[in-house]
N, C-alpha and C. Protein backbone atom coordinates (compact mmCIF):
# COMPACT_ATOMS: atom_id res chain seq x y z
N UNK A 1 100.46 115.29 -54.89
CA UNK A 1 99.73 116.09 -53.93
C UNK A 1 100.63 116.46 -52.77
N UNK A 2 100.72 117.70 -52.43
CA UNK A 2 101.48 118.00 -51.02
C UNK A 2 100.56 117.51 -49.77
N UNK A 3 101.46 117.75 -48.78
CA UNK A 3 101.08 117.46 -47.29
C UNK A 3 99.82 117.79 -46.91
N UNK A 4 99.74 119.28 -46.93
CA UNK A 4 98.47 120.03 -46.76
C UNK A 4 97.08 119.37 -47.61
N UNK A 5 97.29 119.43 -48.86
CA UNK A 5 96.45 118.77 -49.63
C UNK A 5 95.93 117.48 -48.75
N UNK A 6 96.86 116.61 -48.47
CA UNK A 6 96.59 115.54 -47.99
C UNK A 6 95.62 115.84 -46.70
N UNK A 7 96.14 116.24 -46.08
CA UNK A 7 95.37 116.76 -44.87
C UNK A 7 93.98 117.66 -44.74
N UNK A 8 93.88 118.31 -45.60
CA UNK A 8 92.93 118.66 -45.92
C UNK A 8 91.52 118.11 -46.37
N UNK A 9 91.52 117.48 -47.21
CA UNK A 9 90.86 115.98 -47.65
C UNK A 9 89.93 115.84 -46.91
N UNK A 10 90.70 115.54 -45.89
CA UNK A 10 89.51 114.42 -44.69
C UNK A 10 88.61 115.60 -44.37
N UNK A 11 89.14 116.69 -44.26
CA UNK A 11 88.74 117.69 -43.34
C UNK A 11 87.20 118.39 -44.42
N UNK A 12 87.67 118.44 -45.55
CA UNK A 12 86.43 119.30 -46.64
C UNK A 12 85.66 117.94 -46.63
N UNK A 13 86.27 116.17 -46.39
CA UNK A 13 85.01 115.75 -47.12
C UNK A 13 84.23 115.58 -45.63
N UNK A 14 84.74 115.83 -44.41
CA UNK A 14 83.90 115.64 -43.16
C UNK A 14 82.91 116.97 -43.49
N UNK A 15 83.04 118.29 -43.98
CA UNK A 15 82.39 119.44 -43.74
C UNK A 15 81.44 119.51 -44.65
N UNK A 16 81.66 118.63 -45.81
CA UNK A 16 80.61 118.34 -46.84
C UNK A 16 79.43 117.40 -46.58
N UNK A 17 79.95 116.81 -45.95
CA UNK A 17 78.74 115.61 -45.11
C UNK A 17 78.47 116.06 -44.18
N UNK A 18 78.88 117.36 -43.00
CA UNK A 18 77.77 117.85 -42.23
C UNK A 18 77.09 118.71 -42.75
N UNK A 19 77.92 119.70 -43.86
CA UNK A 19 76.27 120.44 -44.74
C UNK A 19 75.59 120.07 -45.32
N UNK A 20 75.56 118.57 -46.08
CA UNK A 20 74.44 117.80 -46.29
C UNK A 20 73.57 117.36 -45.26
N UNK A 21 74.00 116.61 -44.52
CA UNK A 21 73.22 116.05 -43.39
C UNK A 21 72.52 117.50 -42.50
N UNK A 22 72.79 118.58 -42.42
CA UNK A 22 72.12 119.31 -41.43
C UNK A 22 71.21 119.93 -42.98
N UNK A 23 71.48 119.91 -44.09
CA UNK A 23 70.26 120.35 -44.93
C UNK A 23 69.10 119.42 -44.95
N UNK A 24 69.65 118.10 -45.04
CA UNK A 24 68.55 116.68 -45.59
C UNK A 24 67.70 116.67 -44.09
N UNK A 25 68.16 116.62 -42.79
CA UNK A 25 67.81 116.78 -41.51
C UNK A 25 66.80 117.85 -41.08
N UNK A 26 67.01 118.88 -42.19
CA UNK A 26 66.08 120.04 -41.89
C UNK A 26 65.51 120.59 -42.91
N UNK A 27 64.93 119.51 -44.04
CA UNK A 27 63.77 120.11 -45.37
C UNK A 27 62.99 120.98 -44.99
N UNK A 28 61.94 120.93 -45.25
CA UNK A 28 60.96 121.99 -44.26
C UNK A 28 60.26 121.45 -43.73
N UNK A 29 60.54 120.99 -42.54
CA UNK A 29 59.90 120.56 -40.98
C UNK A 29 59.25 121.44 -40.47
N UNK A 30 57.96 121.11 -39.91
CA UNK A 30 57.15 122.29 -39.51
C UNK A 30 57.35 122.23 -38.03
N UNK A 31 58.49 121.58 -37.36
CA UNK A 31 59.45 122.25 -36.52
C UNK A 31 59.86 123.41 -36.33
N UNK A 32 60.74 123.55 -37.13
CA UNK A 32 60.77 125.15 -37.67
C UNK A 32 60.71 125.56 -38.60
N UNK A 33 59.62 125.03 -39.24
CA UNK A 33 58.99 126.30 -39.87
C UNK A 33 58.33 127.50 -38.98
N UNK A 34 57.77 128.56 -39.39
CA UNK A 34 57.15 129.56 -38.97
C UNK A 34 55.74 129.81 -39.71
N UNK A 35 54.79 129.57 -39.29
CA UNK A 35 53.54 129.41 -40.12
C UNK A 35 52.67 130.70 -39.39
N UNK A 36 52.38 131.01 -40.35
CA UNK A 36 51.13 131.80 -40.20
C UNK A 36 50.08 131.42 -41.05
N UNK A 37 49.25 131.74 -39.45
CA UNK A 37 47.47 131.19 -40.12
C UNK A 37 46.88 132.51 -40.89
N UNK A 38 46.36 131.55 -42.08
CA UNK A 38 45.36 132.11 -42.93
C UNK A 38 44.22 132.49 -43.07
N UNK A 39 43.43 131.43 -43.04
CA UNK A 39 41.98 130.62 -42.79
C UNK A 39 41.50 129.38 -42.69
N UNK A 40 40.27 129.57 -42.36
CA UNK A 40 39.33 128.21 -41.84
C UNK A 40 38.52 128.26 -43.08
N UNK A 41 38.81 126.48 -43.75
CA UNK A 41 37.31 126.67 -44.16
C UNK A 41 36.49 126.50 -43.60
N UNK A 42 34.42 126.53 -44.51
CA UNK A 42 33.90 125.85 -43.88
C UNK A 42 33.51 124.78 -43.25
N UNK A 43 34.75 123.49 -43.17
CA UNK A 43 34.77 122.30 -41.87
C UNK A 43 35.39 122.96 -41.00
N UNK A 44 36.20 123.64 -40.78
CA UNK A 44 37.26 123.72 -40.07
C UNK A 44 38.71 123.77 -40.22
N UNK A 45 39.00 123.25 -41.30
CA UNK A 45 40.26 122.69 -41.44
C UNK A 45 41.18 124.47 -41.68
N UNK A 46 42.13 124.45 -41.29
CA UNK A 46 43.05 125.35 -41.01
C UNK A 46 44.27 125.31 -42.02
N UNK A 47 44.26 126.61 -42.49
CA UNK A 47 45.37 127.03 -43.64
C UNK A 47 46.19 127.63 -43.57
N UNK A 48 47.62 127.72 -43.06
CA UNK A 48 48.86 128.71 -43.04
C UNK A 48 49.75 128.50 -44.19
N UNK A 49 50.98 129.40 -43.72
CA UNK A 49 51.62 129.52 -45.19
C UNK A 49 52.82 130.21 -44.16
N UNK A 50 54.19 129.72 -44.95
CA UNK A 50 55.21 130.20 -44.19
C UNK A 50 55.98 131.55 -45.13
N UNK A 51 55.69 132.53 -43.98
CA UNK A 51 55.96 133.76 -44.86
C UNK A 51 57.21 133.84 -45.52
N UNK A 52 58.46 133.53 -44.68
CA UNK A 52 59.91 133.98 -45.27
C UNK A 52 60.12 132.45 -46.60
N UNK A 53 59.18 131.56 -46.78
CA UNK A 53 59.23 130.63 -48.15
C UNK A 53 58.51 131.82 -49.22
N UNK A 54 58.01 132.28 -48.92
CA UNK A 54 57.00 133.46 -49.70
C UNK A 54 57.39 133.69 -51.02
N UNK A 55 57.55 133.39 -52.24
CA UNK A 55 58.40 134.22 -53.26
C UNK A 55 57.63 135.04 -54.17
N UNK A 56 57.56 136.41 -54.57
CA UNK A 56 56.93 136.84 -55.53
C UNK A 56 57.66 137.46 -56.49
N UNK A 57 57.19 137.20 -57.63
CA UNK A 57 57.43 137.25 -58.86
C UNK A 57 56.59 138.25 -59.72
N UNK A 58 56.64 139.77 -59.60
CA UNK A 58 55.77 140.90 -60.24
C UNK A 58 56.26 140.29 -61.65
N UNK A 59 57.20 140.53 -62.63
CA UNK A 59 57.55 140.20 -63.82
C UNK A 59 56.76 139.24 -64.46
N UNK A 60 56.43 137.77 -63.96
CA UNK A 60 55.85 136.86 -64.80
C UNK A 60 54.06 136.85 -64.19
N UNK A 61 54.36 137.34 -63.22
CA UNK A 61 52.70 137.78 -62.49
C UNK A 61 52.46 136.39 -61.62
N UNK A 62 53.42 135.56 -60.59
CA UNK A 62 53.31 134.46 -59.53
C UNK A 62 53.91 134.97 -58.56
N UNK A 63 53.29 134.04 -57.68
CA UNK A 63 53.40 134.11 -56.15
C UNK A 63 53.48 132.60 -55.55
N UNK A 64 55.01 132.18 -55.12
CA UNK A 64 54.97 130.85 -55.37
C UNK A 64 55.50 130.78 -53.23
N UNK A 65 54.86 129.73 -52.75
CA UNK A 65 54.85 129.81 -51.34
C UNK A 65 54.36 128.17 -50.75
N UNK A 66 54.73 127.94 -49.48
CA UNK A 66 54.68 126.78 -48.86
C UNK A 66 53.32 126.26 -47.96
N UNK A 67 52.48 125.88 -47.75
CA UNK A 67 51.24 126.34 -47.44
C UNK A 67 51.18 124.55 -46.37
N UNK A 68 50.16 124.91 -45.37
CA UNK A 68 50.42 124.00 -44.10
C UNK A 68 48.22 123.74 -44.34
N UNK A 69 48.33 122.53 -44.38
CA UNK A 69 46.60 121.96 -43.71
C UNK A 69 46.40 121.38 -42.82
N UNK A 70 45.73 122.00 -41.75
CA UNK A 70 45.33 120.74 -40.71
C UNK A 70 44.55 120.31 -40.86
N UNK A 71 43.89 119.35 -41.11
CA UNK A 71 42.70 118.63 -40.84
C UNK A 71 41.87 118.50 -39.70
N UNK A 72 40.42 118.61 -40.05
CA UNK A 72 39.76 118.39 -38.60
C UNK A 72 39.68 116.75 -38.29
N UNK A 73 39.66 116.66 -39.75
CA UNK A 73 39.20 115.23 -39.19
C UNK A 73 40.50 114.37 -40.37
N UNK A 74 40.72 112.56 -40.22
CA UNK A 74 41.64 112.06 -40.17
C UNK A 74 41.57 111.73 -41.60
N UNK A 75 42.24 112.31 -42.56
CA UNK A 75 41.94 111.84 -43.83
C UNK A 75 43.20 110.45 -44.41
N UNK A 76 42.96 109.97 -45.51
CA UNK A 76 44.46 108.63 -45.88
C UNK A 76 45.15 109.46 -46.83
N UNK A 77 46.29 109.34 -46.77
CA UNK A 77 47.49 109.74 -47.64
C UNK A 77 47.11 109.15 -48.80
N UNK A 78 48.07 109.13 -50.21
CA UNK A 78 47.75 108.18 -51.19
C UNK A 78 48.07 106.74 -51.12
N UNK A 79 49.17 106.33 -49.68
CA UNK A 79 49.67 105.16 -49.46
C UNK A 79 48.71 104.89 -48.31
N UNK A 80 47.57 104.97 -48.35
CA UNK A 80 46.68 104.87 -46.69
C UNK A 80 46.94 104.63 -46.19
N UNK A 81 48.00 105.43 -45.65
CA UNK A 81 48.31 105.91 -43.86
C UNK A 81 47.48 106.93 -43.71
N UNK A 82 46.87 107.24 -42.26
CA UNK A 82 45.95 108.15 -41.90
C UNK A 82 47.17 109.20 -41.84
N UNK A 83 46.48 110.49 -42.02
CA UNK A 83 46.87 111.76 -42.35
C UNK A 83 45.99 112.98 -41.72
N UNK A 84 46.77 113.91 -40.65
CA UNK A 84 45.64 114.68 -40.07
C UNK A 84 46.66 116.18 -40.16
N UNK A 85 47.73 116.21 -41.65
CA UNK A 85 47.68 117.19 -41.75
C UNK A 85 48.39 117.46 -43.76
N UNK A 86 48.65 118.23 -44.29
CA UNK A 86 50.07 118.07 -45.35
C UNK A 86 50.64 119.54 -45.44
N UNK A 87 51.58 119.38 -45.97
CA UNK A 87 52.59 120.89 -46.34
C UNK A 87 52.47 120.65 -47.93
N UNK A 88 52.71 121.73 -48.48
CA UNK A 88 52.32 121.64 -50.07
C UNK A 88 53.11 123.36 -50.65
N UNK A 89 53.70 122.82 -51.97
CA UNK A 89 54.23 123.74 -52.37
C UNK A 89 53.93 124.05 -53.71
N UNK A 90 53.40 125.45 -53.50
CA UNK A 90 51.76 126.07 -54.23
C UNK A 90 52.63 127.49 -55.37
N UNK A 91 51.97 127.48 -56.14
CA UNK A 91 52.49 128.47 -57.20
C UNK A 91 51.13 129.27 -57.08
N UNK A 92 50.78 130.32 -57.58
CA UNK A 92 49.23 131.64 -58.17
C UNK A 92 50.03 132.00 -59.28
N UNK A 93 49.36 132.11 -60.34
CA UNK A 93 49.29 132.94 -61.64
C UNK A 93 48.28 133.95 -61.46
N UNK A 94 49.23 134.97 -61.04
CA UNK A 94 48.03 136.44 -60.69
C UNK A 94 47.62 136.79 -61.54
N UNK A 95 47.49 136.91 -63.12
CA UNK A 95 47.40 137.58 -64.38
C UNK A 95 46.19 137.25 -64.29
N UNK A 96 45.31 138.75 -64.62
CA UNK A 96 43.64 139.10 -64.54
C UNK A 96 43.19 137.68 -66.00
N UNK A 97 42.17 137.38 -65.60
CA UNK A 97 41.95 136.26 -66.82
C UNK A 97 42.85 134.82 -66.66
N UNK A 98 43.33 135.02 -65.98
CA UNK A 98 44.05 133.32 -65.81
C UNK A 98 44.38 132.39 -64.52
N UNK A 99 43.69 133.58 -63.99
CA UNK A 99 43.94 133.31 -62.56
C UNK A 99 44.25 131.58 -62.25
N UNK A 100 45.24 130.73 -61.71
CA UNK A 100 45.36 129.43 -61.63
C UNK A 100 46.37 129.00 -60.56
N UNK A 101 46.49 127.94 -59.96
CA UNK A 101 47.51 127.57 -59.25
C UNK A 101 47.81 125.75 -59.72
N UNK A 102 49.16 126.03 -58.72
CA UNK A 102 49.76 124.41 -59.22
C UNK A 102 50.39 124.38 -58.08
N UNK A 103 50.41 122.79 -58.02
CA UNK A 103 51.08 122.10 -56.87
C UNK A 103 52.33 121.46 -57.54
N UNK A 104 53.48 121.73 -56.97
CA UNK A 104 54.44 121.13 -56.81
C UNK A 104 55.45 120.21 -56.39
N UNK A 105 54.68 119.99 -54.88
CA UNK A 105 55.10 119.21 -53.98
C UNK A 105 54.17 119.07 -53.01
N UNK A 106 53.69 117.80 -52.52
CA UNK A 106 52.67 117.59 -51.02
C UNK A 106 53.63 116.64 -49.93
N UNK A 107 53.51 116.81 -48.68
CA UNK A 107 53.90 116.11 -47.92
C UNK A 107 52.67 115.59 -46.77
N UNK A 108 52.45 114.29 -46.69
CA UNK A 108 51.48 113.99 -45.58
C UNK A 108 52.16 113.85 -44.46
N UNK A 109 51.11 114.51 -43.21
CA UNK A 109 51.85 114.02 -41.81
C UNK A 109 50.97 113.17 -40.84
N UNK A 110 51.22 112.41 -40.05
CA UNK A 110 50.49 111.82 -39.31
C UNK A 110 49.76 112.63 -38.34
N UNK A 111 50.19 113.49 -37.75
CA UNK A 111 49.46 114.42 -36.66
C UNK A 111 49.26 116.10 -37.39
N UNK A 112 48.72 116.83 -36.71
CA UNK A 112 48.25 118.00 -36.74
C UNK A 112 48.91 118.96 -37.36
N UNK A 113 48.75 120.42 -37.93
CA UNK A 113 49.66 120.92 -38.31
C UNK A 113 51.05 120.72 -38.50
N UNK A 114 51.33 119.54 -39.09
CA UNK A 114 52.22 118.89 -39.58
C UNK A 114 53.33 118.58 -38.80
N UNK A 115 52.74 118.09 -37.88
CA UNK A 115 53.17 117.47 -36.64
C UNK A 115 53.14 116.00 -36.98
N UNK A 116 53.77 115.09 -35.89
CA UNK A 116 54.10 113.62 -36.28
C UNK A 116 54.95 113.13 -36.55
N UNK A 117 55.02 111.98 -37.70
CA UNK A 117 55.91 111.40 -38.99
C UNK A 117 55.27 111.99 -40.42
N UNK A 118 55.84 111.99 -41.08
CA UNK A 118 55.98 112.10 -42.68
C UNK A 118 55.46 110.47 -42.75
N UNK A 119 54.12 110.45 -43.45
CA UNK A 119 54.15 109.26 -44.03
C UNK A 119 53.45 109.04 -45.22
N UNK A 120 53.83 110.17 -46.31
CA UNK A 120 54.31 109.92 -47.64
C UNK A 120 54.70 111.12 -48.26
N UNK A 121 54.37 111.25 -49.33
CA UNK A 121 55.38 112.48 -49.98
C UNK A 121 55.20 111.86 -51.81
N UNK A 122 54.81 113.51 -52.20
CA UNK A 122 54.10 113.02 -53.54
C UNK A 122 55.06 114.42 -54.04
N UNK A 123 55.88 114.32 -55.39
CA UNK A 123 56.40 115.09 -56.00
C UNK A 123 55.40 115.43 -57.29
N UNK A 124 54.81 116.27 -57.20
CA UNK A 124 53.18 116.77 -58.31
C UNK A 124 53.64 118.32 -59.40
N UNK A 125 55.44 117.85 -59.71
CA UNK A 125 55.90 119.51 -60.21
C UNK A 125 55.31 119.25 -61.89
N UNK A 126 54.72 117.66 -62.73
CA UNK A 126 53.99 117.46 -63.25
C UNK A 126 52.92 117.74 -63.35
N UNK A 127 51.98 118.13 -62.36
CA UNK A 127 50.44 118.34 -62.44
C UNK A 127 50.68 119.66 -63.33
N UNK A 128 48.93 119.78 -63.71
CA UNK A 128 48.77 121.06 -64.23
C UNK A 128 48.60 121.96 -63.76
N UNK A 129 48.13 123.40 -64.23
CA UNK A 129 47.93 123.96 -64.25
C UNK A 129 46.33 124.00 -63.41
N UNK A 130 45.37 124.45 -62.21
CA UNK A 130 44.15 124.16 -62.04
C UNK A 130 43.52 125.86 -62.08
N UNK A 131 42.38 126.43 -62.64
CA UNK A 131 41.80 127.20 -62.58
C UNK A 131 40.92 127.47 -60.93
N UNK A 132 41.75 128.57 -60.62
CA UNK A 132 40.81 129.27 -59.31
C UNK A 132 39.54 129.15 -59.51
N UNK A 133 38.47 128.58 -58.60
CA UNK A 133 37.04 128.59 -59.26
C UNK A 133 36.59 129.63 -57.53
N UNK A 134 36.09 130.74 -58.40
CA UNK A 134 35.24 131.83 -57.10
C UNK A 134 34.46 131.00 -55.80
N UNK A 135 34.43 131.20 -55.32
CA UNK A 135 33.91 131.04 -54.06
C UNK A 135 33.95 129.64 -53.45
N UNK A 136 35.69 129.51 -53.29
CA UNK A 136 36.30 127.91 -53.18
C UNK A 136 37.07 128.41 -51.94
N UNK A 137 37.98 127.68 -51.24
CA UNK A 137 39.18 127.74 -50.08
C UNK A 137 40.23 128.18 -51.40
N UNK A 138 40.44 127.52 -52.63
CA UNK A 138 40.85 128.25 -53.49
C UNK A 138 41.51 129.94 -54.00
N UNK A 139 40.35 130.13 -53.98
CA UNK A 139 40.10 131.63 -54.53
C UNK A 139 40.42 131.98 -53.31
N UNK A 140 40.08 131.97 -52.03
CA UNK A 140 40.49 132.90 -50.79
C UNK A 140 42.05 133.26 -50.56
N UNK A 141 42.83 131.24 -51.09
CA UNK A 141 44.19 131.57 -51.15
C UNK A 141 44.77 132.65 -52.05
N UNK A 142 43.99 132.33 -53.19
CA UNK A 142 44.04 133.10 -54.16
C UNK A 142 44.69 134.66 -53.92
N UNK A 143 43.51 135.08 -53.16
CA UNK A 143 43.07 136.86 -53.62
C UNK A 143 43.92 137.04 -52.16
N UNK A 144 44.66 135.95 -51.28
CA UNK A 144 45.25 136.72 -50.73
C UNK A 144 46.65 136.44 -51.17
N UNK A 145 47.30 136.02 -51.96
CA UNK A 145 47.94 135.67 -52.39
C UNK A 145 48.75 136.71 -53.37
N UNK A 146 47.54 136.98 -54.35
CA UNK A 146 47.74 137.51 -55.50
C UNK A 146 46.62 139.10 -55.33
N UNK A 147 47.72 139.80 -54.27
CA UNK A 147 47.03 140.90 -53.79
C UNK A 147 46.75 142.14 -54.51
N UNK A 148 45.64 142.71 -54.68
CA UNK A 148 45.37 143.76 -55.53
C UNK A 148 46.86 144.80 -56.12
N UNK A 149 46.70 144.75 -57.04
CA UNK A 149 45.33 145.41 -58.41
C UNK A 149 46.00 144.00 -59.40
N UNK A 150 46.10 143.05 -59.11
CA UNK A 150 46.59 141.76 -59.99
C UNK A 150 45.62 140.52 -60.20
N UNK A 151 43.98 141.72 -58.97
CA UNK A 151 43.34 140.72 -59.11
C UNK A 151 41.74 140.96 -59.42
N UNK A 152 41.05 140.68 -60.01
CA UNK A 152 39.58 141.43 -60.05
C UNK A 152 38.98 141.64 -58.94
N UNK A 153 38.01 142.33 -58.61
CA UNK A 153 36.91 143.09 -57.45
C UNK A 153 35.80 141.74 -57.41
């Protein structure tokens, strides 16, 4: 190995461990994230979705995006820690007749619009497939989601 080589080294493996560490440091924190509100259901509880995670997919007919819950009230994670919000990463199958979504990823937070600590985190890129059922918090994500003419009247 020459000089340079040598010297170099230290230098790519220091720059490789700060672009890890400033990626792992900044997953999607609803720090900065940028959320925009959706809707309320009927409790209250509050639904955004961060637009620039947004991905759509006309070709296979999905709309795959990052979606924020607050809770009104204090629900338990699956490790019961109280939980008064999660981030979740949501797929739509817009195709007329199949309409469905899937979860991929949930994160619980201790405080509000995903504010707090993280205190758990469920990887769900296993779950199935769930059918939109009409007149759910569901279907609202749904049909705004999977915006006309991809979707019935």
């Amino acid at each position: 190995m020459s000089a340079t080589n040598l010297k170099m080294r230290p230098f790519l493996i220091k720059l490789n461990l700060l672009v890890i560490a400033s990626f792992l440091l900044n997953p999607i924190t609803p720090v900065f994230a940028k959320w925009v509100f959706l809707s309320k259901d009927n409790v209250g509880n509050s639904y955004y979705y961060e637009d620039s995670k947004t991905v759509k997919d006309p070709i296979n007919e999905q709309v795959s995006t990052w979606q924020l819950i607050s809770y009104t009230e204090t629900l338990s994670a699956p490790n019961g820690e109280p939980t008064a919000s999660v981030i979740q990463d949501v797929s739509y199958f817009c195709k007329i007749g199949y309409e469905s979504y899937k979860q991929f990823y949930i994160g619980y937070y201790s405080g509000p619009d995903g504010s707090g600590i993280s205190v758990d985190q469920l990887d769900t890129s296993n779950s199935n497939w769930e059918r939109v059922i009409p007149d759910t918090m569901s279907y609202v994500l749904y049909k705004f989601f999977c915006k006309p003419p991809n979707i019935p009247s």
